[in-house]
PDB file of N, CA and C in Angstrom:
ATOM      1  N   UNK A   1      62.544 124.441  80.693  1.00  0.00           N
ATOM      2  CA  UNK A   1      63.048 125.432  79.781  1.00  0.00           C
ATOM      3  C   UNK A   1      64.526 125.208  79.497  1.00  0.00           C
ATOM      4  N   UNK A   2      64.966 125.196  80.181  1.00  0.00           N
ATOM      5  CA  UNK A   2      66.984 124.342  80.270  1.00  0.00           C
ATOM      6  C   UNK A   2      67.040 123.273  79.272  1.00  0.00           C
ATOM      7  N   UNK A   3      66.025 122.356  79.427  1.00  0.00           N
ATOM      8  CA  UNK A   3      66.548 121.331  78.592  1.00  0.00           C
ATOM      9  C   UNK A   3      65.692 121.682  76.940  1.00  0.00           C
ATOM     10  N   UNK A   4      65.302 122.311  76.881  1.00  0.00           N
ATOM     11  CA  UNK A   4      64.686 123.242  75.485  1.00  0.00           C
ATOM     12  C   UNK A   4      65.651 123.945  74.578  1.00  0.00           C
ATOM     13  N   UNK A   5      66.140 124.535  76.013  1.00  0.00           N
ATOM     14  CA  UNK A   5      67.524 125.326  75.589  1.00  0.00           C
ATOM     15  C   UNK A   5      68.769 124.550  75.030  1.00  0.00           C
ATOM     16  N   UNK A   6      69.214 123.763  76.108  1.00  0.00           N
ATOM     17  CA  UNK A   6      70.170 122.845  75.599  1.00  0.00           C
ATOM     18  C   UNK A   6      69.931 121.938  74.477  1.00  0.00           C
ATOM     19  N   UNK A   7      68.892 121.608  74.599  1.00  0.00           N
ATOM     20  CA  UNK A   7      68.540 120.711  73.107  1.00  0.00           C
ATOM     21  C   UNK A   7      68.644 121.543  71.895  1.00  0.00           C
ATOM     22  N   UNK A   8      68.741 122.946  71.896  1.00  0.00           N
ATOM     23  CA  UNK A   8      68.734 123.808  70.622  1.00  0.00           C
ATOM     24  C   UNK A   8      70.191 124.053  70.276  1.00  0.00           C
ATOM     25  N   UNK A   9      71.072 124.052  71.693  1.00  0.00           N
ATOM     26  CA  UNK A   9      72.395 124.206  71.537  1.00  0.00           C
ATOM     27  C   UNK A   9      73.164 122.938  71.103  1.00  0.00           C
ATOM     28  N   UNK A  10      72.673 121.796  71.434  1.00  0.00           N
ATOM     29  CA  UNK A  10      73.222 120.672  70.310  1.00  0.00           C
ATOM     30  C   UNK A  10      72.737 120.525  69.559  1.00  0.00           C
ATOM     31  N   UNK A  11      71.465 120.781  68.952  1.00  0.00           N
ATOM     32  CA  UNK A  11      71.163 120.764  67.660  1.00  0.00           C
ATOM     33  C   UNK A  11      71.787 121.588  66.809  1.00  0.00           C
ATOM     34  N   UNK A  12      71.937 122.713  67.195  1.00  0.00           N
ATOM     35  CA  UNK A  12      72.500 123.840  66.228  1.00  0.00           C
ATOM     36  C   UNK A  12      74.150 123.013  66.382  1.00  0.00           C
ATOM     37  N   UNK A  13      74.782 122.760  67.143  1.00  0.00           N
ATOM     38  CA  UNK A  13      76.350 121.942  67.525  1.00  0.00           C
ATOM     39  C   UNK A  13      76.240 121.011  66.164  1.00  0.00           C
ATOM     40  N   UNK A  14      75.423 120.019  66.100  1.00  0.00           N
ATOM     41  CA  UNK A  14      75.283 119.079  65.395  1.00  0.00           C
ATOM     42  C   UNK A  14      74.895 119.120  63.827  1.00  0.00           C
ATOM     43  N   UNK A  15      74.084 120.197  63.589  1.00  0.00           N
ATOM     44  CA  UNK A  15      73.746 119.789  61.863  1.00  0.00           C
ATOM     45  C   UNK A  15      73.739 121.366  61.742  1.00  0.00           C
ATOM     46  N   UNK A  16      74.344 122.448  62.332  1.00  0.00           N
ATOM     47  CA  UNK A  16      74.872 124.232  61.638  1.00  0.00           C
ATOM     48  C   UNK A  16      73.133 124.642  61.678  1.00  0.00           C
ATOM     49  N   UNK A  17      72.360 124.005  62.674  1.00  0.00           N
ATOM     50  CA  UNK A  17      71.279 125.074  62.380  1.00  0.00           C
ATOM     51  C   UNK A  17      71.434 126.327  61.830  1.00  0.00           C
ATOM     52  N   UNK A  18      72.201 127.108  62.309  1.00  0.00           N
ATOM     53  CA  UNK A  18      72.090 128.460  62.251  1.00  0.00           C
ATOM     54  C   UNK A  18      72.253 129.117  61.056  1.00  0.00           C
ATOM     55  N   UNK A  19      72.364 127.927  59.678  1.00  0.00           N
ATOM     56  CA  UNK A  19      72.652 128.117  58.701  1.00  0.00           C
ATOM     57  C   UNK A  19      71.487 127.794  58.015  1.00  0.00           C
ATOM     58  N   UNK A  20      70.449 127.739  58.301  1.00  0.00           N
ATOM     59  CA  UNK A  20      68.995 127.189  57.758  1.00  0.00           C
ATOM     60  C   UNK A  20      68.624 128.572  57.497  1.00  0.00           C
ATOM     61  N   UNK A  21      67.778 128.417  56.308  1.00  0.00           N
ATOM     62  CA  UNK A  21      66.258 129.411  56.312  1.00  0.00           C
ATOM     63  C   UNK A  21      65.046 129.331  57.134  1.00  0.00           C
ATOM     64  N   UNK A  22      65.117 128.053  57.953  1.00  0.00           N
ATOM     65  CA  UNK A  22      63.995 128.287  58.831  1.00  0.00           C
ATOM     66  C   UNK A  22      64.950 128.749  60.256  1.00  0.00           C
ATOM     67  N   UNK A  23      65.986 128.372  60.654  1.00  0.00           N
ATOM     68  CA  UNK A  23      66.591 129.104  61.655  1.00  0.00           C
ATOM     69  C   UNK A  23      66.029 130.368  61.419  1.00  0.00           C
ATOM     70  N   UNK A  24      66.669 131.414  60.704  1.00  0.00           N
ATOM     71  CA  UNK A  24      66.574 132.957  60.194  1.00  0.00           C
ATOM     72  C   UNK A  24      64.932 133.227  60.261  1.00  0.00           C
ATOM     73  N   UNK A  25      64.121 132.550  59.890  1.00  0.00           N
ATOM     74  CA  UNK A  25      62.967 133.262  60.025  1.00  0.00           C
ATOM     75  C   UNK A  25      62.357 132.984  61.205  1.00  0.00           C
ATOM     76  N   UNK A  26      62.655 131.747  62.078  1.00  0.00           N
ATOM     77  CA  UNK A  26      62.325 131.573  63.367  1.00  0.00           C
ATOM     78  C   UNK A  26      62.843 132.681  64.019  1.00  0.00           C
ATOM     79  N   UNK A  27      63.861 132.874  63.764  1.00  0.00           N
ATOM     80  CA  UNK A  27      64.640 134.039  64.734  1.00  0.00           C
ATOM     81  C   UNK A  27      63.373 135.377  65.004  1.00  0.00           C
ATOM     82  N   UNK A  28      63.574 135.695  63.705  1.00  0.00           N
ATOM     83  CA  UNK A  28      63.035 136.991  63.382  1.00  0.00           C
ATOM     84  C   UNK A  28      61.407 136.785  63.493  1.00  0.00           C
ATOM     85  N   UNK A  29      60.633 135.960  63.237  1.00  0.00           N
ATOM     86  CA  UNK A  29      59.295 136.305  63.218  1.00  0.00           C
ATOM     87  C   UNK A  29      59.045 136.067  65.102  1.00  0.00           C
ATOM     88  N   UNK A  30      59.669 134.682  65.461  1.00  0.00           N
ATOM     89  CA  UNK A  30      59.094 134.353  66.926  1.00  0.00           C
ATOM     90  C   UNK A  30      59.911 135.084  67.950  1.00  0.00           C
ATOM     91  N   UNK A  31      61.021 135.765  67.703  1.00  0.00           N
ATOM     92  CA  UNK A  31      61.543 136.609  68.951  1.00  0.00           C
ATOM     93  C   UNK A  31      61.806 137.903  68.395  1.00  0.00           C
ATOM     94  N   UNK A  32      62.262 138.447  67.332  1.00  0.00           N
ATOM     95  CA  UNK A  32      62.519 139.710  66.564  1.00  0.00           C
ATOM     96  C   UNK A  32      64.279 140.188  66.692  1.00  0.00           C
ATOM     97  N   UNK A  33      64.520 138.689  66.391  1.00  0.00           N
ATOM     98  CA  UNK A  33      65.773 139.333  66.566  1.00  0.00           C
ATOM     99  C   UNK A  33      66.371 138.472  65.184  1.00  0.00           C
ATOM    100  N   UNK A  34      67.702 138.739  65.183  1.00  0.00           N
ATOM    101  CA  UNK A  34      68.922 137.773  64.158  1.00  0.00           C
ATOM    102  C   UNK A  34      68.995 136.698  64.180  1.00  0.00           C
ATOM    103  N   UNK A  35      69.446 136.144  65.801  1.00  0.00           N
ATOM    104  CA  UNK A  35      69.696 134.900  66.259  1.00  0.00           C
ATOM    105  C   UNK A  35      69.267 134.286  67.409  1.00  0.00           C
ATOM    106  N   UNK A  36      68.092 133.746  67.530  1.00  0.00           N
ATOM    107  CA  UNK A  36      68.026 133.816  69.066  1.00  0.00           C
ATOM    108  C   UNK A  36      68.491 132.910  69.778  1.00  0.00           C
ATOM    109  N   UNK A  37      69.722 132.105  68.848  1.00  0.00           N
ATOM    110  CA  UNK A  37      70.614 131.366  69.733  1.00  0.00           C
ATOM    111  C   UNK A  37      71.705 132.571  70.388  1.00  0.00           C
ATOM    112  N   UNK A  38      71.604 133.515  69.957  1.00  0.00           N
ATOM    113  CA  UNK A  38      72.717 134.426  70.185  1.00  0.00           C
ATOM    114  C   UNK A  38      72.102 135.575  71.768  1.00  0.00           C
ATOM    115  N   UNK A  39      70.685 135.059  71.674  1.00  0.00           N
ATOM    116  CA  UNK A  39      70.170 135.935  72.241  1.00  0.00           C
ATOM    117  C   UNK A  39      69.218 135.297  73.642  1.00  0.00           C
ATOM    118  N   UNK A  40      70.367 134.632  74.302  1.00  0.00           N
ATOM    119  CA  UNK A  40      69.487 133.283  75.539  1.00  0.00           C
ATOM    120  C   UNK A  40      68.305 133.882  76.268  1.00  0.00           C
ATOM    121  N   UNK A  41      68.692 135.164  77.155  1.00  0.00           N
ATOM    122  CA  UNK A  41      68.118 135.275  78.220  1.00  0.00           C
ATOM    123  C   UNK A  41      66.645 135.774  77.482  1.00  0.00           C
ATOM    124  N   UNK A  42      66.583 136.764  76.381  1.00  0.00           N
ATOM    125  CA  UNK A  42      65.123 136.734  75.644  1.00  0.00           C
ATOM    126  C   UNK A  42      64.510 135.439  74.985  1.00  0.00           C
ATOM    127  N   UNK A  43      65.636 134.486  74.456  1.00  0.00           N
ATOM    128  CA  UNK A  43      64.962 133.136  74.058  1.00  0.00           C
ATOM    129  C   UNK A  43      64.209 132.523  74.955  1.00  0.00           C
ATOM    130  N   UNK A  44      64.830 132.286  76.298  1.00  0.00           N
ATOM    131  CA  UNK A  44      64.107 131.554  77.254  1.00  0.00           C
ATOM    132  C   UNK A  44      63.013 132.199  78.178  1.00  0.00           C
ATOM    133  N   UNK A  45      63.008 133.426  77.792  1.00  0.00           N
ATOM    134  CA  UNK A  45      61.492 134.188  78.219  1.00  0.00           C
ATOM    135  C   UNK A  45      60.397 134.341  77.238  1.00  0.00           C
ATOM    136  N   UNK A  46      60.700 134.197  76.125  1.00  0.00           N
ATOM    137  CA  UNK A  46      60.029 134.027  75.063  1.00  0.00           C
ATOM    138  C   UNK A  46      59.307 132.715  74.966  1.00  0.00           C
ATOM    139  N   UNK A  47      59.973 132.035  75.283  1.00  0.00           N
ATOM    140  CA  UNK A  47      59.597 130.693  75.681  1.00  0.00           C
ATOM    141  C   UNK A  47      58.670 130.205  76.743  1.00  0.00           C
ATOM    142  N   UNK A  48      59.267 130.763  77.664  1.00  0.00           N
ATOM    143  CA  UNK A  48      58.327 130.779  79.129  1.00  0.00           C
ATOM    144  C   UNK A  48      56.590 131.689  78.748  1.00  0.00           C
ATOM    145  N   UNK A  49      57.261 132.892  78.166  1.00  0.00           N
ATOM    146  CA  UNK A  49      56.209 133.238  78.030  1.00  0.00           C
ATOM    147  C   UNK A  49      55.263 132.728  77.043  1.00  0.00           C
ATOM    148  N   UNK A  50      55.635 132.099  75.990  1.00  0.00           N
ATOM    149  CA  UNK A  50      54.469 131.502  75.309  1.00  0.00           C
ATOM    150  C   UNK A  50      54.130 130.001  75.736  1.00  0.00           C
ATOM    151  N   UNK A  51      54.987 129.673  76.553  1.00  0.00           N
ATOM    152  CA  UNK A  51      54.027 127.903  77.157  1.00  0.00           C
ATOM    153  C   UNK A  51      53.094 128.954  78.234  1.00  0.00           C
ATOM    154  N   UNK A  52      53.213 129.960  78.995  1.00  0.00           N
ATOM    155  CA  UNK A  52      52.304 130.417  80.188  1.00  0.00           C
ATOM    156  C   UNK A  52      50.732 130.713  79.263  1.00  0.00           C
ATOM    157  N   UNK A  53      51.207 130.874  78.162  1.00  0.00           N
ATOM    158  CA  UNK A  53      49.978 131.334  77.040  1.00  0.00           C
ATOM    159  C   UNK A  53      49.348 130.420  77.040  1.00  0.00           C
ATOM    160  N   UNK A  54      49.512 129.840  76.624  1.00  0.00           N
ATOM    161  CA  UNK A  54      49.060 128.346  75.832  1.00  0.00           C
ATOM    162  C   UNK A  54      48.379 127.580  77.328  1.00  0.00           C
ATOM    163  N   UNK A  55      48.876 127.866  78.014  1.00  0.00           N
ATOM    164  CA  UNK A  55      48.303 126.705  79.617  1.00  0.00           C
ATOM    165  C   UNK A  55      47.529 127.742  80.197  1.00  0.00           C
ATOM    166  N   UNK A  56      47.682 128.800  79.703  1.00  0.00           N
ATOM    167  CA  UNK A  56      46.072 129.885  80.410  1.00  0.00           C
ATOM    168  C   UNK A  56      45.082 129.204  79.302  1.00  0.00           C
ATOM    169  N   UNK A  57      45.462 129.590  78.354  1.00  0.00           N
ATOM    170  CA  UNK A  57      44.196 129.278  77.155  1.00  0.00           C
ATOM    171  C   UNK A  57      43.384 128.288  77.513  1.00  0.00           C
ATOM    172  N   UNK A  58      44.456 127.276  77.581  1.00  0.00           N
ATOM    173  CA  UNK A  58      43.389 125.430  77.730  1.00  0.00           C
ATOM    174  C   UNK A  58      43.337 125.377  79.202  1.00  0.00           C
ATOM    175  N   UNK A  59      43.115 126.369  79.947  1.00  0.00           N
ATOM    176  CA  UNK A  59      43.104 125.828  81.126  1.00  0.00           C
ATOM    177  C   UNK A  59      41.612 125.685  81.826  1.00  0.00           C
ATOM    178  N   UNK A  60      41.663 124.653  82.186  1.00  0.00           N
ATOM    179  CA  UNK A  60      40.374 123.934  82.306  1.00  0.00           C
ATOM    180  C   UNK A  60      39.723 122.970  81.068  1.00  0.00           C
ATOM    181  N   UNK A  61      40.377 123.494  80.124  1.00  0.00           N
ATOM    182  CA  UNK A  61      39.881 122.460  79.112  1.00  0.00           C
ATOM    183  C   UNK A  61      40.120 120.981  79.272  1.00  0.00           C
ATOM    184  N   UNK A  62      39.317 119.862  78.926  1.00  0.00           N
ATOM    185  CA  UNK A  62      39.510 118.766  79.338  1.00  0.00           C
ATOM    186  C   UNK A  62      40.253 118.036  77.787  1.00  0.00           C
ATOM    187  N   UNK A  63      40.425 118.636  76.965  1.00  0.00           N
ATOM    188  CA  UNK A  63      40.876 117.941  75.761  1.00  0.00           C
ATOM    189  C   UNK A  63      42.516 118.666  75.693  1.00  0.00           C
ATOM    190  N   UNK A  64      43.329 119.305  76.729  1.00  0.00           N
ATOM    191  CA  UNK A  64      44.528 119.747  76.779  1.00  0.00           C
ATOM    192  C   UNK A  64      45.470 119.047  78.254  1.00  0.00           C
ATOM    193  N   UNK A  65      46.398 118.352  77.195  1.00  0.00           N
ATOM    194  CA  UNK A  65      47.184 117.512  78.240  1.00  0.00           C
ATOM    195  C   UNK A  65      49.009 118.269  77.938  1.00  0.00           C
ATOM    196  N   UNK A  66      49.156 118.578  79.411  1.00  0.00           N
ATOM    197  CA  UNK A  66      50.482 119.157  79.146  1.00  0.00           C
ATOM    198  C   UNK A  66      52.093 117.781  79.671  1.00  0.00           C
ATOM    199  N   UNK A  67      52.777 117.598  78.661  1.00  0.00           N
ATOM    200  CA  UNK A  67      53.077 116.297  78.761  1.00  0.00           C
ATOM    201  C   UNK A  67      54.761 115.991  78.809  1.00  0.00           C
ATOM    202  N   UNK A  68      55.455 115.843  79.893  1.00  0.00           N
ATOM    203  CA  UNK A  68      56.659 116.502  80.375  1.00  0.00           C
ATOM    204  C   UNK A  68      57.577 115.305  79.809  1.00  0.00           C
ATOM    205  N   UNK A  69      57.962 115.020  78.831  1.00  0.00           N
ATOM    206  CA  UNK A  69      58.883 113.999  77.745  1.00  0.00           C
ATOM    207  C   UNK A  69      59.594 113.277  78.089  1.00  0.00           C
ATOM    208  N   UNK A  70      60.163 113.929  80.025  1.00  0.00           N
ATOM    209  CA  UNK A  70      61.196 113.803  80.589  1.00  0.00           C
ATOM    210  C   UNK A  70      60.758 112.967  81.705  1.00  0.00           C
ATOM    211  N   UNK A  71      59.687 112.868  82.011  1.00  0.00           N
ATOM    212  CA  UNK A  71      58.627 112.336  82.927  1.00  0.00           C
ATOM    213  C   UNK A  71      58.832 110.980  82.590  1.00  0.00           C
ATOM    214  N   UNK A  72      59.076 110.202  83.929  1.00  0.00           N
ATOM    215  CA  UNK A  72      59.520 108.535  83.749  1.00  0.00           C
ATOM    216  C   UNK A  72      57.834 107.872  83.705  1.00  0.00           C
ATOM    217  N   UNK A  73      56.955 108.856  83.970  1.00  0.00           N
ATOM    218  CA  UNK A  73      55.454 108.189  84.027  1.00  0.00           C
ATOM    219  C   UNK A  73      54.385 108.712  82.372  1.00  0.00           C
ATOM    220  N   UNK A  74      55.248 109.093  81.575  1.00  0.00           N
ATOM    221  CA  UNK A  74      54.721 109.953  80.418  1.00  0.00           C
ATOM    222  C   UNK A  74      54.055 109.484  79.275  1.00  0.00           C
ATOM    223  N   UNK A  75      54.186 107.917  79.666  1.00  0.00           N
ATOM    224  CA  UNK A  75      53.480 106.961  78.289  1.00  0.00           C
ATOM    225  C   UNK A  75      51.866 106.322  79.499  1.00  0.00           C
ATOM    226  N   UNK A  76      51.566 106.456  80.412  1.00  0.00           N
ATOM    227  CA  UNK A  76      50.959 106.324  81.468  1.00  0.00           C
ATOM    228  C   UNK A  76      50.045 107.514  80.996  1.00  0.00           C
ATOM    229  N   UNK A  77      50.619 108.634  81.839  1.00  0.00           N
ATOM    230  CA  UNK A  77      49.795 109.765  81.455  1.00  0.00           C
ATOM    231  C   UNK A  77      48.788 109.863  80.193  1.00  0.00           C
ATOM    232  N   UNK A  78      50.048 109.820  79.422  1.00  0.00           N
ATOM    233  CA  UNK A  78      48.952 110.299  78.090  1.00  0.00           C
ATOM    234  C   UNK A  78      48.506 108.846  77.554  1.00  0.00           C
ATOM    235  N   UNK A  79      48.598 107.902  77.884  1.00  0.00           N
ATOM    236  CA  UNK A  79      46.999 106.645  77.599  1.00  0.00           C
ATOM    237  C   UNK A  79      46.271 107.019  78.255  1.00  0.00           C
ATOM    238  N   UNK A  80      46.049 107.676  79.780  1.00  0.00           N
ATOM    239  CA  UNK A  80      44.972 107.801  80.531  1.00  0.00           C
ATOM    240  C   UNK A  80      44.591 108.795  79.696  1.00  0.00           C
ATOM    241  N   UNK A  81      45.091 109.197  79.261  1.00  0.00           N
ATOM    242  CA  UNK A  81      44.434 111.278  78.926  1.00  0.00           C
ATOM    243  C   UNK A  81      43.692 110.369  77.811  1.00  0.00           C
ATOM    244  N   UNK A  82      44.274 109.328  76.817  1.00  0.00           N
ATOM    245  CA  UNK A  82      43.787 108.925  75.588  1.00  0.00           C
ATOM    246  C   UNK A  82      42.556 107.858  75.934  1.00  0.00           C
ATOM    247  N   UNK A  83      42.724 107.302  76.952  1.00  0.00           N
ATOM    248  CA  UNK A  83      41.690 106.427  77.250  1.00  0.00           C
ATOM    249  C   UNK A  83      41.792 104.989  76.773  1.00  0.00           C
ATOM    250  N   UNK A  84      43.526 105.110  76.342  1.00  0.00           N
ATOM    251  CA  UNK A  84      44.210 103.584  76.030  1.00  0.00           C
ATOM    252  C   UNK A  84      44.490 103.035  76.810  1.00  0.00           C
ATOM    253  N   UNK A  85      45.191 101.717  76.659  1.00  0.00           N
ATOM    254  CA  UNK A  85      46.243 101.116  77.483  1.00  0.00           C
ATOM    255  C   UNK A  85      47.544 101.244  76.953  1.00  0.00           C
ATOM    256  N   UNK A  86      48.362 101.408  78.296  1.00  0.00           N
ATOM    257  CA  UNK A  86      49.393 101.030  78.191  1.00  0.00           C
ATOM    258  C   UNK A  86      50.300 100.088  77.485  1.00  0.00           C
ATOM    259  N   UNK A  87      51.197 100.517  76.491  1.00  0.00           N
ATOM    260  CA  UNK A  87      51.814  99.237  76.022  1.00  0.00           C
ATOM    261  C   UNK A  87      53.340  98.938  76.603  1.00  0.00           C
ATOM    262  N   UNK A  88      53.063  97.520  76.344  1.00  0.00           N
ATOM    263  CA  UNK A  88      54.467  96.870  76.885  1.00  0.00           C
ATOM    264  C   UNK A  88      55.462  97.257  75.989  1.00  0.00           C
ATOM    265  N   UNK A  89      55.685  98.243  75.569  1.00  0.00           N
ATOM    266  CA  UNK A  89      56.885  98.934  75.038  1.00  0.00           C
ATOM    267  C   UNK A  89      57.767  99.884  75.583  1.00  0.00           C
ATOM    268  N   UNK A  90      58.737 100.841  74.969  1.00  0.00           N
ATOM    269  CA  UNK A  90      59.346 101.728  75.344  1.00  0.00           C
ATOM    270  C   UNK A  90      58.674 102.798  75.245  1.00  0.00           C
ATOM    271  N   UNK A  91      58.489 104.501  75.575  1.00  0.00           N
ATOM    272  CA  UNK A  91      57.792 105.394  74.966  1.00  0.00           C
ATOM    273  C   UNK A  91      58.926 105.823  73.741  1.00  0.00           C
ATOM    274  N   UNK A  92      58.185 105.780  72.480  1.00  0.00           N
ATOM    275  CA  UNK A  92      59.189 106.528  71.434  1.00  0.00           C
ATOM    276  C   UNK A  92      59.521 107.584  71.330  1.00  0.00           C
ATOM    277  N   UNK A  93      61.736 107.615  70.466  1.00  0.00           N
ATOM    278  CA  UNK A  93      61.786 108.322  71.074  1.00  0.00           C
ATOM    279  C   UNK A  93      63.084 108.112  69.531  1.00  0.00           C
ATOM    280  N   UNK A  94      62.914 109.663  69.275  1.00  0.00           N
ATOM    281  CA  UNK A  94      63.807 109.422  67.995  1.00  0.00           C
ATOM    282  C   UNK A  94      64.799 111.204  67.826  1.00  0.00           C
ATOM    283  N   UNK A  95      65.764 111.047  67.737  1.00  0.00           N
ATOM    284  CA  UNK A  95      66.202 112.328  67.789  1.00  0.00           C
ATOM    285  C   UNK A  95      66.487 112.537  66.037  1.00  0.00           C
ATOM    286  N   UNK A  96      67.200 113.882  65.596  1.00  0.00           N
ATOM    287  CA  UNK A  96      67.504 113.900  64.011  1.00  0.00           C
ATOM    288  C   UNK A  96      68.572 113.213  63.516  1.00  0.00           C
ATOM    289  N   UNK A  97      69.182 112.357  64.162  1.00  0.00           N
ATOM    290  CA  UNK A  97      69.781 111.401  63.579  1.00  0.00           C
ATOM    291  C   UNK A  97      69.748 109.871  63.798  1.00  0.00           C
ATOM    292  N   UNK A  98      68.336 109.644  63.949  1.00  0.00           N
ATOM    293  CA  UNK A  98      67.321 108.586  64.279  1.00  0.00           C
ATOM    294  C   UNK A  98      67.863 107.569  65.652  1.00  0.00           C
ATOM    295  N   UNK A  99      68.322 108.205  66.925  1.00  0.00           N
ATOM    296  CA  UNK A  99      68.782 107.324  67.921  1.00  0.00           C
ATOM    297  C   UNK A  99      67.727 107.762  68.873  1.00  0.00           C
TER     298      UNK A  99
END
């Protein structure tokens, strides 16, 4: 959840999120507020609480893989989940200003 968080706080640092029309309606439809950069401690329960949603729902389902980005084993994982192989590559990885 930290690094969810922080990734929203340099994004918004970096290109004025907070000046978007989808900022403003994210705000308001998914937490009910103005800003919910302005508003951490409900952002990051809001948050918590809708991944706890989502991993009750599929839980047990065999077609739901929960897949941690940050995880040095994460291109592994999800070929097994896919039933690929592994490639001799990097896992991709592109932020909004394509690095």
């Amino acid at each position: 959840m930290e690094q969810w968080w922080d990734s929203y706080i340099r994004w918004n640092n970096n290109i004025g999120l907070k000046e978007s029309w989808h900022y403003r309606i994210n705000s308001e439809v998914c937490y009910g507020v103005n800003s919910f950069l302005d508003n951490p401690e409900l952002s990051k329960q809001t948050y918590l609480d809708r991944n706890n949603k989502i991993k009750d729902y599929f839980s047990g389902n065999p077609n739901f893989l929960v897949l941690d980005i940050n995880d040095d084993n994460k291109f592994e994982k999800l070929c097994w989940f896919l039933n690929k192989e592994v490639p001799n590559t990097p896992y991709p990885y592109m932020n909004y200003n394509g690095n």
